[in-house]
Each structure stands twice: as structure tokens, then as C-alpha cells.
Protein backbone atom coordinates (compact mmCIF):
# COMPACT_ATOMS: atom_id res chain seq x y z
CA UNK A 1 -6.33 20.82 11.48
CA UNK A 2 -4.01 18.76 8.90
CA UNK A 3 -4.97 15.66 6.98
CA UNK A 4 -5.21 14.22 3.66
CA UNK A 5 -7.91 13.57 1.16
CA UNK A 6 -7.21 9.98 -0.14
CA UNK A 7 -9.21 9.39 -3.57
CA UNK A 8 -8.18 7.00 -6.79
CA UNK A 9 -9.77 4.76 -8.59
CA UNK A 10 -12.54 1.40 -7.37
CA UNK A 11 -9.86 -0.99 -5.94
CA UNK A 12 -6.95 1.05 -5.77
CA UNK A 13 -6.54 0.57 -1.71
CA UNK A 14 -7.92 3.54 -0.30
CA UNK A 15 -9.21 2.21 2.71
CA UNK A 16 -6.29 -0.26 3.03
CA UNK A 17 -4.57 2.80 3.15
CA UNK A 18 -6.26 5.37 5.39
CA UNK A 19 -6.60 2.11 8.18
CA UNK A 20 -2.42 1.53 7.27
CA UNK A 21 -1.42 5.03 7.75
CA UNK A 22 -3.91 5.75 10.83
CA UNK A 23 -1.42 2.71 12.95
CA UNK A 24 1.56 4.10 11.27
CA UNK A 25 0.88 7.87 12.50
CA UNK A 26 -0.68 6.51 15.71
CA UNK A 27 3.11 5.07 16.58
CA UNK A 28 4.74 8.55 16.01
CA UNK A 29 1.92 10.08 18.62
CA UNK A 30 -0.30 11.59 16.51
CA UNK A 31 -4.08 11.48 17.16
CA UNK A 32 -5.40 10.47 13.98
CA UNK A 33 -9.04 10.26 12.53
CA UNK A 34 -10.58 8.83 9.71
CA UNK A 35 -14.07 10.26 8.15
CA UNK A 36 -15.60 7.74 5.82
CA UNK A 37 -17.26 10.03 3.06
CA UNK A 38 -17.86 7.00 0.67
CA UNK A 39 -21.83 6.27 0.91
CA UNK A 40 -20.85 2.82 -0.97
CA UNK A 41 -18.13 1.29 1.52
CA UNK A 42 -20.18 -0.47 3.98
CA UNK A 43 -17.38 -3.12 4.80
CA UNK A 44 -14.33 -0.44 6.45
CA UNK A 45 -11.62 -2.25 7.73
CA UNK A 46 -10.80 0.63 10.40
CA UNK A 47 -13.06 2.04 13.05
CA UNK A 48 -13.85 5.47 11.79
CA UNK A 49 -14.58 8.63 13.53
CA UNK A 50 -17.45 10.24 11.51
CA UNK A 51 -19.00 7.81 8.53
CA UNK A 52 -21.26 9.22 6.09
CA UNK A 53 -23.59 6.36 6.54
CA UNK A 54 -25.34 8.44 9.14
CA UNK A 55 -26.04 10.97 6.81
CA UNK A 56 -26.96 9.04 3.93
CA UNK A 57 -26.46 5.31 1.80
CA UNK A 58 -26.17 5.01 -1.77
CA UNK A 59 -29.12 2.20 -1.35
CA UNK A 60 -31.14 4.82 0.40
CA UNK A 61 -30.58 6.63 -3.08
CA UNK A 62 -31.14 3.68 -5.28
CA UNK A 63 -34.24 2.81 -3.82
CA UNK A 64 -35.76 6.51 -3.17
CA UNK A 65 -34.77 8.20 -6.33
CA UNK A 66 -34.18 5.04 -8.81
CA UNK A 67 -30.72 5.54 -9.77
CA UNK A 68 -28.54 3.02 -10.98
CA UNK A 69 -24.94 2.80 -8.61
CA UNK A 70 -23.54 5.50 -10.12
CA UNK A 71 -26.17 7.71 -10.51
CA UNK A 72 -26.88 7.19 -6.42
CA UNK A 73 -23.57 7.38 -5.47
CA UNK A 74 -23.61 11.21 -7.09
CA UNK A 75 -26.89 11.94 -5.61
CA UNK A 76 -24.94 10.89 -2.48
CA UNK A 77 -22.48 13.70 -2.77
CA UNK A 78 -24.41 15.97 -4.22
CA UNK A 79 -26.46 15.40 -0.97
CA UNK A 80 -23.51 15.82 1.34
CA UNK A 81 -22.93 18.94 -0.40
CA UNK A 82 -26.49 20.48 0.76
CA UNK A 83 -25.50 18.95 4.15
CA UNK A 84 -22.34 20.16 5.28
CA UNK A 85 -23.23 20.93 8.35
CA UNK A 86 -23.28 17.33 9.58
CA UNK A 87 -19.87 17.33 8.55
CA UNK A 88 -18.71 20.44 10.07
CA UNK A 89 -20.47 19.40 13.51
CA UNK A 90 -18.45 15.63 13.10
CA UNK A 91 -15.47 17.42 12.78
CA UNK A 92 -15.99 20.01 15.12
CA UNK A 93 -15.30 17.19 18.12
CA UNK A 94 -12.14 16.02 16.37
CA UNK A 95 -10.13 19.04 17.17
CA UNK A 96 -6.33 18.73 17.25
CA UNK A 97 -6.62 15.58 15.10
CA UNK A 98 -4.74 14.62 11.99
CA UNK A 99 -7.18 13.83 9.60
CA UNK A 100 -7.80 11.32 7.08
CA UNK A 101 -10.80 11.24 4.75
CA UNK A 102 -11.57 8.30 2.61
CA UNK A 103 -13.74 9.02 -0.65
CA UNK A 104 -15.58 7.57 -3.14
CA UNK A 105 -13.68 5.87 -6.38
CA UNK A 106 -15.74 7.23 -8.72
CA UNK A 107 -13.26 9.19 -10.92
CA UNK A 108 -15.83 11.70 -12.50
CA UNK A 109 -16.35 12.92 -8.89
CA UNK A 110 -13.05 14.26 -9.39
CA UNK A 111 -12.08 15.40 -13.10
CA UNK A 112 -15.27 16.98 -13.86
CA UNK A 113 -18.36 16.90 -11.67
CA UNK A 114 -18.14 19.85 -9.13
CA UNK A 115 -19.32 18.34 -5.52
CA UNK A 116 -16.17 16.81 -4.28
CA UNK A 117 -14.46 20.06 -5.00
CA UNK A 118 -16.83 22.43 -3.51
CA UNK A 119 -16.61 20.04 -0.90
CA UNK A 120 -12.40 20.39 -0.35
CA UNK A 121 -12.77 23.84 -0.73
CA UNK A 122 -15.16 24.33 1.90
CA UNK A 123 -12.76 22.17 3.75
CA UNK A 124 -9.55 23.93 3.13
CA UNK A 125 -10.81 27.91 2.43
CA UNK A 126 -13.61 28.43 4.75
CA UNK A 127 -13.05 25.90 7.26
CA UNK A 128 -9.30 26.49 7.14
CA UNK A 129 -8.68 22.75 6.93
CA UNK A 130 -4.66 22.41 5.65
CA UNK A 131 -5.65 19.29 3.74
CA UNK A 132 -3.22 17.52 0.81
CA UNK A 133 -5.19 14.75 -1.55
CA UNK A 134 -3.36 11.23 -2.05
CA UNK A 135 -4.39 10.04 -4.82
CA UNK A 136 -3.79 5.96 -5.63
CA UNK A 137 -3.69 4.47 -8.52
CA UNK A 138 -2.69 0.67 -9.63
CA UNK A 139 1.14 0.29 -9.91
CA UNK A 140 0.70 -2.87 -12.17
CA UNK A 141 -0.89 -0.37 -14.31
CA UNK A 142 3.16 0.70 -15.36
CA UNK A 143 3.74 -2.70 -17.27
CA UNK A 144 0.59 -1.24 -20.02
CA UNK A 145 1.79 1.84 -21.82
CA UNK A 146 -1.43 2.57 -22.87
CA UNK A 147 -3.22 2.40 -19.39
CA UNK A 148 -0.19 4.32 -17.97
CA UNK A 149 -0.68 7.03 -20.23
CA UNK A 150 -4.78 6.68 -19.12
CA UNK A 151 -3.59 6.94 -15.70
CA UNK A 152 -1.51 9.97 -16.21
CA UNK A 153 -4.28 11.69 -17.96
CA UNK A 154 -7.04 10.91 -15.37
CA UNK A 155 -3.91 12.20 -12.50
CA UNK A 156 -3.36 15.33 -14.77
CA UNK A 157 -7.19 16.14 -14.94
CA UNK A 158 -7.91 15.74 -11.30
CA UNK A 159 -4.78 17.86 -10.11
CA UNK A 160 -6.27 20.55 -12.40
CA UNK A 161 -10.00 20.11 -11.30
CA UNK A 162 -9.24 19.48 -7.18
CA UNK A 163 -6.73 22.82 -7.54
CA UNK A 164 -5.36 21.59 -3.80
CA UNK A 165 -1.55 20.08 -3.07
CA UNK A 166 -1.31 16.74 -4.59
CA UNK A 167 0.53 13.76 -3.87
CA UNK A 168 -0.06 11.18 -6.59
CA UNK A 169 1.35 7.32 -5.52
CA UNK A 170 1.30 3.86 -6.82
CA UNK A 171 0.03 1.72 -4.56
CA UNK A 172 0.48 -2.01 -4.00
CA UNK A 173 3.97 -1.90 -5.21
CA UNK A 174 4.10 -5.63 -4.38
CA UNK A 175 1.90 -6.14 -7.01
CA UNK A 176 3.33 -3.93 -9.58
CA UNK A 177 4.19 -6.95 -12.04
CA UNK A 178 1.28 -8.86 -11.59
CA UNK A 179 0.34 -8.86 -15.05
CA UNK A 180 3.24 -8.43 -16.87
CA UNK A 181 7.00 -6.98 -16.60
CA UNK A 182 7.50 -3.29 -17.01
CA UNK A 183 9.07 -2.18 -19.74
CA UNK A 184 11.26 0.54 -18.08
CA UNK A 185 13.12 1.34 -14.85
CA UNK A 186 10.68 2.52 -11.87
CA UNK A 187 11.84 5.48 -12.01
CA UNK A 188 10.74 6.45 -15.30
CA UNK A 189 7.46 6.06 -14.41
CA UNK A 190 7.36 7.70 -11.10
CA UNK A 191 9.53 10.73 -12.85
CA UNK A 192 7.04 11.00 -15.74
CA UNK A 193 9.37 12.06 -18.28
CA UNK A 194 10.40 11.58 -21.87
CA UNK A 195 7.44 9.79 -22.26
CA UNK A 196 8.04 9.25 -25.84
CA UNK A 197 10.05 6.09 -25.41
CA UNK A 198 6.48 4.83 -24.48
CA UNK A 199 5.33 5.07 -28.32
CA UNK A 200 8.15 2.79 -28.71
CA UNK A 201 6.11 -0.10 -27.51
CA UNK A 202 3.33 0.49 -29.43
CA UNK A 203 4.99 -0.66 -32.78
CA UNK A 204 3.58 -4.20 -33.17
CA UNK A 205 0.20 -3.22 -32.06
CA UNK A 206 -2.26 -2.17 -35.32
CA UNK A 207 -4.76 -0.41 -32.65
CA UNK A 208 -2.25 1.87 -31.05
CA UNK A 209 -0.52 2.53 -34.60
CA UNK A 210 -3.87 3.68 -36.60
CA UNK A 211 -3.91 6.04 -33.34
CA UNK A 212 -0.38 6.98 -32.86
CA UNK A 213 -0.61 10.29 -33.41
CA UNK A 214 -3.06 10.61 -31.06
CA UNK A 215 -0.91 9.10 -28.48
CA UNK A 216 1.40 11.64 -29.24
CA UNK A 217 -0.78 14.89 -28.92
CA UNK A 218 -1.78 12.92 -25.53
CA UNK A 219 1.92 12.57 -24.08
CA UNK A 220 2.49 15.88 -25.54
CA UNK A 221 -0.10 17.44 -23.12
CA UNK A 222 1.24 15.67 -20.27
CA UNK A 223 4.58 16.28 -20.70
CA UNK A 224 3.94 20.55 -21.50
CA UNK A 225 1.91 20.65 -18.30
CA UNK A 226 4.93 18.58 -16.32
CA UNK A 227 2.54 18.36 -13.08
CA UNK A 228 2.40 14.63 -12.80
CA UNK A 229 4.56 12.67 -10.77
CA UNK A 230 4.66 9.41 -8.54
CA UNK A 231 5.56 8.17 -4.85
CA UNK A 232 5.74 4.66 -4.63
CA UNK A 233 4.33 2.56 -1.78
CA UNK A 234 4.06 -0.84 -0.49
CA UNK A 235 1.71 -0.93 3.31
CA UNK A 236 3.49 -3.15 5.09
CA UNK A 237 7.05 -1.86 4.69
CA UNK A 238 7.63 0.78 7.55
CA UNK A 239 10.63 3.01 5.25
CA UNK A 240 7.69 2.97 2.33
CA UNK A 241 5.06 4.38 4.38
CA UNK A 242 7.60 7.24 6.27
CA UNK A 243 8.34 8.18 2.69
CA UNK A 244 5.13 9.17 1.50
CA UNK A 245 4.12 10.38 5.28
CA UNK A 246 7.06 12.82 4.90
CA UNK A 247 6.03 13.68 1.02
CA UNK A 248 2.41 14.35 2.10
CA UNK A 249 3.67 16.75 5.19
CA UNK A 250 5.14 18.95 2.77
CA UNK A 251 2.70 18.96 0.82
CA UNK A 252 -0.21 19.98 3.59
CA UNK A 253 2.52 21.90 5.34
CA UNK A 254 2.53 19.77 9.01
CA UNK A 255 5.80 19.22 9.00
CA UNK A 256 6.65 22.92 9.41
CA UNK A 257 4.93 23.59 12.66
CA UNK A 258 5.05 19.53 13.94
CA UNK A 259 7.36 18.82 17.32
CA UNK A 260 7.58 15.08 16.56
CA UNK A 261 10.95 15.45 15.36
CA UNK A 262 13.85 17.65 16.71
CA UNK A 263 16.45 16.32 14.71
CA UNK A 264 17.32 19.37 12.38
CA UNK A 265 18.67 17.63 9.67
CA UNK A 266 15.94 15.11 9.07
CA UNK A 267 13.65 18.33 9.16
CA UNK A 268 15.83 20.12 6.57
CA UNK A 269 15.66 16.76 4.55
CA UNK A 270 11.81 16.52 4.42
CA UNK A 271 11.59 20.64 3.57
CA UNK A 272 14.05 20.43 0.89
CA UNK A 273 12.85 17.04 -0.22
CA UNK A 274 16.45 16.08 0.38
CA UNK A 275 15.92 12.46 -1.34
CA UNK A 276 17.40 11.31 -4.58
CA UNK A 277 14.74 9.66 -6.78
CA UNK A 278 16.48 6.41 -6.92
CA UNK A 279 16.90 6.17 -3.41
CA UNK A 280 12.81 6.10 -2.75
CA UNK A 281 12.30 3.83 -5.24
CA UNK A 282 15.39 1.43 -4.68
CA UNK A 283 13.56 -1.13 -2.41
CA UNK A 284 10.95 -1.57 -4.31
CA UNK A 285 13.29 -2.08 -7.77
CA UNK A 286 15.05 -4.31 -6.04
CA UNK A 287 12.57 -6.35 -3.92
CA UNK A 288 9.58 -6.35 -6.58
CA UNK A 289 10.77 -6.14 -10.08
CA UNK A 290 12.81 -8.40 -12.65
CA UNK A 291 12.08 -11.27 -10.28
CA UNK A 292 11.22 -14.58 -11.78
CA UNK A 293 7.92 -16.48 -11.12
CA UNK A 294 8.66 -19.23 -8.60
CA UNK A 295 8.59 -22.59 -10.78
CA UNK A 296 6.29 -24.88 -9.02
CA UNK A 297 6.67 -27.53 -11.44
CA UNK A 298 10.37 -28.23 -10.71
CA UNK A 299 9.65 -27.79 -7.08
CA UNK A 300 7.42 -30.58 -7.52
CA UNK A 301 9.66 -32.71 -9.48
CA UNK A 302 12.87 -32.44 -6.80
């Protein structure tokens, strides 16, 4: 079976997601499913499939072992680990389904601690699940240098640690200036090069210039290992969501054996990735950044 692994970070929109893309696929005729494995989401906004809340709760860990919410939400996967056969026997009656798994945020899970990835590689290697992870991160994270370069660093560690195909997005697009205008193009962000010109910005802070050569070695290791890159996507636009559905096909390989679409040269387009980098991006620029703040105030006055 295909599907995607959706982590990223508390708050990033990972259920948001896994409910927008189950309606979205759903249209196109696939039969999707989505497995909660996150023992600390008790309020889903989908009806899932399988939920790891049959298995175990991260307050059954709190108050049995006396860990603190992180600590319980380990012993929770850790847990799941020993347990996989509840998961293999939940999956077991979803044959022929795409599927969509929606994890914990807790990035350790991911860049160091070992679980999660035993976990996908049961999934993919023994179980011969052809699985991609999406991982979502903040967009409004782009108009902070030094949080962007955070972000690329926890994207860079994961890809290494997870060792499956990747698919790394900013989500909530609509949102991407929330707390401040970015200080590039989109596309420089979601291209993830020449990430000097981000040291640039620095300059009139004394934190970041005591530490600039820090920064430095940092961008340096990002930009030698040249793994990280961006999709962009905003939920409720359709073209948005068909972007990164075609992105994470390639990526888990469905789109090579799927009959949804017998047009030849779309299918060439999605295996070639066919798409100039502006062009996926271009809505977004154009409907979500540079724009003024509405001025209430003179609204009020006329």
C-alpha cells in the first residue's frame, strides 16, 4: 500500500492536513485512510481508521509511570514499538487503501530518538509499505532568518535520521506574514540556496553578530549537504493541494503504477517534475505576500 507519514512540529497543521488531503484524494477516487499514531491528539478533526488511543494514552502514561508530557508521550512510542502487532492487524483490514498516518510533534521523535524510525522501517522494509514523510513546518517562520535557519537544521536532521523519501512543505501559506514581511522572494526560501544573503540581516542584531560565525558554519552545513527543500501549501486552494499531492506521488512512487490519470503528458509532467519553481509558488507570491494590512482606522473614519 502507498501513503505518507505526515510529522512537523506542535501546531504546524498536521491533522488539518491529513483530514484536508483525505477529501481532496477522496474526489480523485481514491480510498483513503488515516491512522492516528499521536497518543496526545484526543480532539481529531477527521474520523480515523485505526487511532492509537486503543492501544495506549499519553495520560495512561502520565499517571502509571509518572512522566511529565514528554516523557509519556515517548513511553507512548516506545510502547507502540513493543506493540506492532496491533498496528499490523489495523492495517491488515485497510488493504488497497492510500494511507495517511498522523504523528506526534515531538521533534526529538524524529532527529534523534530511534522509535519512530524503527517504526517507518518496519513499515516500509518488512511490511513493504511504499510510504513518503510530509513534513510541515510554519511558513511565517521565513520572515525570521534565524528560525529559518532552525527550521532548516531540524528538516536536515530528520531527512538524515528518517532515511525514507521526503517531502518537506510550508504550511499555512496564508499565514506566512503573520508576524512580519519576508525579507526575500518565496522562492528563495523554498529553493534553499545561497543562504548567505541571510547573514545579511543579521547586521544590526549584537546576539546574532557575537555568533556570526557560527551562523556561518551552520548555513555552511546546510548548504554542502543541499538536501533541503520546500513545497508550499495553502488547504483550501484546490491547485495548492494537487501540487504537493503530485510532489508526494513521486516521491512514494504511486504515480507510476496509478490509473487515475491517462493523460500522458500530465503523467510525464509529474515524473519529470515538469514545473518551474516560480510557477508553484506564483499564487501564493502573489495572493499572500507584499500585501498591506487592511487600515481599519480609515475605514472607520469614511
Amino acid at each position: 500500500m502507498f501513503g505518507q507519514i505526515v510529522i512537523g512540529p506542535p501546531g504546524s497543521g498536521k491533522s488539518t492536513y491529513c483530514k484536508a488531503m483525505a477529501e481532496f484524494m477522496k474526489t480523485l477516487g481514491r480510498k483513503v485512510a488515516i491512522i492516528n499514531l499521536d497518543p496526545a491528539n484526543d480532539a481529531l478533526p477527521y474520523a480515523c481508521n485505526a487511532d492509537i488511543f486503543e492501544l495506549i494514552t499519553i495520560d495512561d502514561a502520565m499517571d502509571s509511570v509518572g512522566f511529565g508530557p514528554n516523557g509519556g508521550l515517548i513511553f507512548c512510542i516506545e510502547y507502540l514499538e513493543k506493540n506492532l502487532d496491533w498496528l499490523k492487524e489495523r492495517l491488515a483490514k485497510l488493504e488497497g487503501h492510500y494511507l495517511l498516518f498522523d504523528c506526534p510533534g515531538q521533534v526529538e521523535l524524529y532527529t534523534h530518538h530511534d522509535s519512530m524510525r524503527n517504526i517507518f522501517s518496519k513499515l516500509t522494509v518488512d511490511w513493504k509499505h511504499r510510504l513518503a514523510v510530509v513534513h510541515l513546518v510554519d511558513s511565517h517562520y521565513c520572515s525570521d532568518p534565524g528560525k529559518f535557519i532552525s527550521v532548516l537544521l531540524t528538516s536536515l536532521s530528520t531527512m538524515i535520521h528518517i532515511e525514507l523519501p521526503f517531502v518537506n512543505v510550508l504550511s499555512k501559506a496564508d499565514l506566512i506574514e503573520k508576524f512580519g514581511r519576508i525579507p526575500f522572494n518565496l522562492d528563495f526560501f523554498t529553493e534553499v540556496q545561497d543562504l548567505s544573503f541571510l547573514l545579511e540581516h543579521f547586521s544590526e542584531d549584537p546576539f546574532f553578530q557575537k555568533y556570526r560565525k557560527l551562523n556561518e558554519a551552520l548555513i555552511s552545513v546546510i548548504e554542502d549537504y543541499s538536501l533541503v527543500s520546500f513545497e508550499v501549501l495553502h488547504v483550501e486552494d484546490k491547485e495548492s493541494m494537487l501540487r504537493l499531492m503530485k510532489s508526494v506521488d513521486r516521491s512514494n512512487g504511486y504515480n507510476f503504477q496509478s490509473k487515475e490519470e491517462s493523460n500522458f503528458q500530465l503523467l510525464m509532467s509529474m515524473a519529470a517534475g515538469g514545473d518551474f519553481e516560480y510557477d508553484k509558488i506564483a499564487k501564493i507570491q502573489e495572493n499572500f505576500i507584499g500585501k498591506k494590512e487592511p487600515d481599519y482606522q480609515a475605514e472607520m473614519d469614511s
